[in-house]
N, C-alpha and C. Protein backbone atom coordinates (compact mmCIF):
# COMPACT_ATOMS: atom_id res chain seq x y z
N UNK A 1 328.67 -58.05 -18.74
CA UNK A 1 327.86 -58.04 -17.53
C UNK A 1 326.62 -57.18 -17.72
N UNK A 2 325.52 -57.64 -16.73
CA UNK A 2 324.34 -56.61 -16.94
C UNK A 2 324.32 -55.63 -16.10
N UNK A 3 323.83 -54.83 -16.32
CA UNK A 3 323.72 -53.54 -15.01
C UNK A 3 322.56 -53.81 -14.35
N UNK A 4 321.25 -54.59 -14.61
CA UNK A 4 319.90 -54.53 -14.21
C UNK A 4 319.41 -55.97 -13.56
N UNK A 5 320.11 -56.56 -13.13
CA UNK A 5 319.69 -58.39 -12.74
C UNK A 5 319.26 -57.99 -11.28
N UNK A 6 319.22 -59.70 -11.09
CA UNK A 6 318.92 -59.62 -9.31
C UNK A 6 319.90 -59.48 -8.81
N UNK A 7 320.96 -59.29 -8.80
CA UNK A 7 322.19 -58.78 -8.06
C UNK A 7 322.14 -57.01 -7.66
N UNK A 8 320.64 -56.41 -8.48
CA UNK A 8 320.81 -54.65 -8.05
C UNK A 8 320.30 -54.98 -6.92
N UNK A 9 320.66 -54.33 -5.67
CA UNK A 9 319.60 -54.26 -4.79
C UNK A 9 319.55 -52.88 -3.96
N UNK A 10 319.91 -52.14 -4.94
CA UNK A 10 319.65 -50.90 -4.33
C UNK A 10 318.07 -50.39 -4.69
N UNK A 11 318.05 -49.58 -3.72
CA UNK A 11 316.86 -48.71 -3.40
C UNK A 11 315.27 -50.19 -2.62
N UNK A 12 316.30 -50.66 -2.11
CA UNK A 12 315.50 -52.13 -1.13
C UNK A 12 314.74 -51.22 0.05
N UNK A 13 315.78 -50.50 0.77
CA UNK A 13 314.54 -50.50 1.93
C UNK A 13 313.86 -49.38 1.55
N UNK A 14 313.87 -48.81 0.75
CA UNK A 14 312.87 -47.37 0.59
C UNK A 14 313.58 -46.36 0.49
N UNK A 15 312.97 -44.77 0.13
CA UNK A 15 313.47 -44.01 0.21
C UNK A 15 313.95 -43.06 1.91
N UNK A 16 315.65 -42.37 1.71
CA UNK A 16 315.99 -42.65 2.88
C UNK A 16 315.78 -41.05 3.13
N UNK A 17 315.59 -40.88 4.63
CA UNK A 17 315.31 -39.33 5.07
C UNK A 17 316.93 -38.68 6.15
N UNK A 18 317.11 -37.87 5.41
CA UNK A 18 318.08 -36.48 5.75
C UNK A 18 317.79 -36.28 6.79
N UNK A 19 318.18 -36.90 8.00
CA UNK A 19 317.85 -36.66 9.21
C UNK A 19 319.67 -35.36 9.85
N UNK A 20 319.03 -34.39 10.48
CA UNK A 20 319.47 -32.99 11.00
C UNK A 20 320.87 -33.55 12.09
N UNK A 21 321.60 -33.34 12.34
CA UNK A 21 322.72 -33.25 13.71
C UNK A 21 321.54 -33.59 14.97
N UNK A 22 320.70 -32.98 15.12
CA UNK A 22 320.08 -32.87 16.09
C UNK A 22 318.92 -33.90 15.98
N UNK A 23 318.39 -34.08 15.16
CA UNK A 23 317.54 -35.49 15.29
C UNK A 23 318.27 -36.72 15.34
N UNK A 24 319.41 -36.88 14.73
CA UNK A 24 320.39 -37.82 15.08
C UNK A 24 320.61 -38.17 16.68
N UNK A 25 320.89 -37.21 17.18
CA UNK A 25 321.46 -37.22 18.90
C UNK A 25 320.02 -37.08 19.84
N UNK A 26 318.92 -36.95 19.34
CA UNK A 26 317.44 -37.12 19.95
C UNK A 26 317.16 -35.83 20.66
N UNK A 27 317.70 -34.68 19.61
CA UNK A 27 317.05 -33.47 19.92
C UNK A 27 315.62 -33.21 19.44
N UNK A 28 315.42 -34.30 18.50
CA UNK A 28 313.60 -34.09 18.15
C UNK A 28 312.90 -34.89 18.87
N UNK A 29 312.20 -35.01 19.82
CA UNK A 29 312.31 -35.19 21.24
C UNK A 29 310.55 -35.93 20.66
N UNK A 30 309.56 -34.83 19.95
CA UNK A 30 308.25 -35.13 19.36
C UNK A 30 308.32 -36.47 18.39
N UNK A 31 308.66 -36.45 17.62
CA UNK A 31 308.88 -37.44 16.65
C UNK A 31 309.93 -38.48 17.07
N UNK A 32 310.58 -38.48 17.99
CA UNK A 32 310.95 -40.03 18.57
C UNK A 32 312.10 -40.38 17.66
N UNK A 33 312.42 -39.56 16.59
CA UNK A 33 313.78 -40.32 15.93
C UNK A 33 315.02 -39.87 16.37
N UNK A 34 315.83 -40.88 16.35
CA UNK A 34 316.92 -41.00 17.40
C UNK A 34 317.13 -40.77 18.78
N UNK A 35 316.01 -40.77 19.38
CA UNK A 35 315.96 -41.06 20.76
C UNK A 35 314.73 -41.50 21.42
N UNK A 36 314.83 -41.47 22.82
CA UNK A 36 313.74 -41.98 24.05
C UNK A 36 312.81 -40.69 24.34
N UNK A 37 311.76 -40.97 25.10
CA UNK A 37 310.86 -39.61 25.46
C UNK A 37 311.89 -38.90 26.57
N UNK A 38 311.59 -37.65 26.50
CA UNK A 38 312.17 -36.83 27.82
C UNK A 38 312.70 -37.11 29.01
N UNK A 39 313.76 -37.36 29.24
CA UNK A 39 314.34 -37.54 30.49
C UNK A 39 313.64 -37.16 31.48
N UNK A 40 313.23 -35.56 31.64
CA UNK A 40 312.61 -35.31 32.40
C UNK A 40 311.35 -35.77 32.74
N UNK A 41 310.26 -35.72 31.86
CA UNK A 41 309.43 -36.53 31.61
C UNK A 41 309.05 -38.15 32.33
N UNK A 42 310.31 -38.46 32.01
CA UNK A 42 310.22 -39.67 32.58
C UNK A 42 310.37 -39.96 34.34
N UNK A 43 311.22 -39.25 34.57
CA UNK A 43 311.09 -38.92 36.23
C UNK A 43 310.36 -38.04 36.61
N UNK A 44 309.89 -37.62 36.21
CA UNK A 44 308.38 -37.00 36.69
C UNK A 44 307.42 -38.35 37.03
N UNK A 45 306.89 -38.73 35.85
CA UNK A 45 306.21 -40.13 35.94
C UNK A 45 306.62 -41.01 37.14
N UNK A 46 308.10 -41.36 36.79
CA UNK A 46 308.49 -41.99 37.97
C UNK A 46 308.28 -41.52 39.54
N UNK A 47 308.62 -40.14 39.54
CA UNK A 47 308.54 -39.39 40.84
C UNK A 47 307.10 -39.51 41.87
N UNK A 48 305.60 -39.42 40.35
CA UNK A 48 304.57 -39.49 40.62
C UNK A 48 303.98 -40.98 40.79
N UNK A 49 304.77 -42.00 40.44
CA UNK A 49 304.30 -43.13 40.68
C UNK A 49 304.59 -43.64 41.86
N UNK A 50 305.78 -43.32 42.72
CA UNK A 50 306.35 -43.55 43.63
C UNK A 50 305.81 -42.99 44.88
N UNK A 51 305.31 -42.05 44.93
CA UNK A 51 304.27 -41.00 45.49
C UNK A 51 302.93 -41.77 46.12
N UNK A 52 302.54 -42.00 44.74
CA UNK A 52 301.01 -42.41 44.96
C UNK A 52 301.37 -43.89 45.10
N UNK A 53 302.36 -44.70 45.38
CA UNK A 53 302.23 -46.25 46.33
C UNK A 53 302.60 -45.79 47.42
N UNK A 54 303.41 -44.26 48.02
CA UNK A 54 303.50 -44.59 49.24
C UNK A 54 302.14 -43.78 49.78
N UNK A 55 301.44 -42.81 48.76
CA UNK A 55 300.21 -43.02 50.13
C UNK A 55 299.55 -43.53 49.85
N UNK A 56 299.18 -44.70 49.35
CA UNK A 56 298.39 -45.74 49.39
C UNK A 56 299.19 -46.91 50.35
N UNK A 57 300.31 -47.11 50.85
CA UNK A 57 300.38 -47.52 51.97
C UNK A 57 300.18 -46.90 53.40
N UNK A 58 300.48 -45.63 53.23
CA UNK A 58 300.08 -44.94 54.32
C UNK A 58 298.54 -45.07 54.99
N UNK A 59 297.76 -45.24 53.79
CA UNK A 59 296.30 -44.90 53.92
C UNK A 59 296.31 -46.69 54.37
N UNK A 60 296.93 -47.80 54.05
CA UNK A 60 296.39 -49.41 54.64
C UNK A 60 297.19 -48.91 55.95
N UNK A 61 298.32 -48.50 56.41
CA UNK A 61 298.71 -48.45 57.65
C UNK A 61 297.57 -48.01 58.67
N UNK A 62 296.96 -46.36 58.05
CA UNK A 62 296.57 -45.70 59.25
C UNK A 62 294.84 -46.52 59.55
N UNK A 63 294.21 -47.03 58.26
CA UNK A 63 293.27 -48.00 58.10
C UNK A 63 293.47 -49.27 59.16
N UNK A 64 294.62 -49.73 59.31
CA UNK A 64 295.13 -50.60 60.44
C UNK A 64 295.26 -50.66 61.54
N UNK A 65 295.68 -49.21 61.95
CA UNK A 65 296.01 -49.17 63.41
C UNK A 65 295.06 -48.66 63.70
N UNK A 66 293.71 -47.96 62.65
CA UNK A 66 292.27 -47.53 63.19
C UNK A 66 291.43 -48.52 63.68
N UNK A 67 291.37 -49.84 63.29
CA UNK A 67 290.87 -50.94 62.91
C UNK A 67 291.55 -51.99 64.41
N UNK A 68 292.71 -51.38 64.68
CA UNK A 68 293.14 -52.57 65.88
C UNK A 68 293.16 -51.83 67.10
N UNK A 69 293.06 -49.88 67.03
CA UNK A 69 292.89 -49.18 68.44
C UNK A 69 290.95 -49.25 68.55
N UNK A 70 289.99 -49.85 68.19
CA UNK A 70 288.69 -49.76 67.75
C UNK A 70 288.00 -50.87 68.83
């Protein structure tokens, strides 16, 4: 048998990186490996998006009832 044919297929996807306990479980939070952006982070965003549609309905409401007491 040969040791060197197309049957090697090691070292295919590239060289592999020693990733930490903690980058595993998405304690490296910057670099994005093994996990999502910040929990917190993200409901913040959310918190602030939710915010600014309700006073932008507030502002067509009170625009409305200015517009129909007029």
């Amino acid at each position: 048998m040969t040791r060197g044919g197309a049957g090697n297929m090691l070292g295919v996807g590239g060289a592999r990186r020693k990733l930490g306990r903690d980058a595993l479980r998405g304690g490296d939070r910057g670099g994005r490996i093994g996990g999502t952006p910040d929990p917190r982070a993200e409901k913040r965003a959310l918190l602030r998006k939710l915010q600014e549609r309700q006073r932008g309905q507030r502002r067509q409401e009170d625009r409305a009832a200015s517009e129909q007491g007029s």
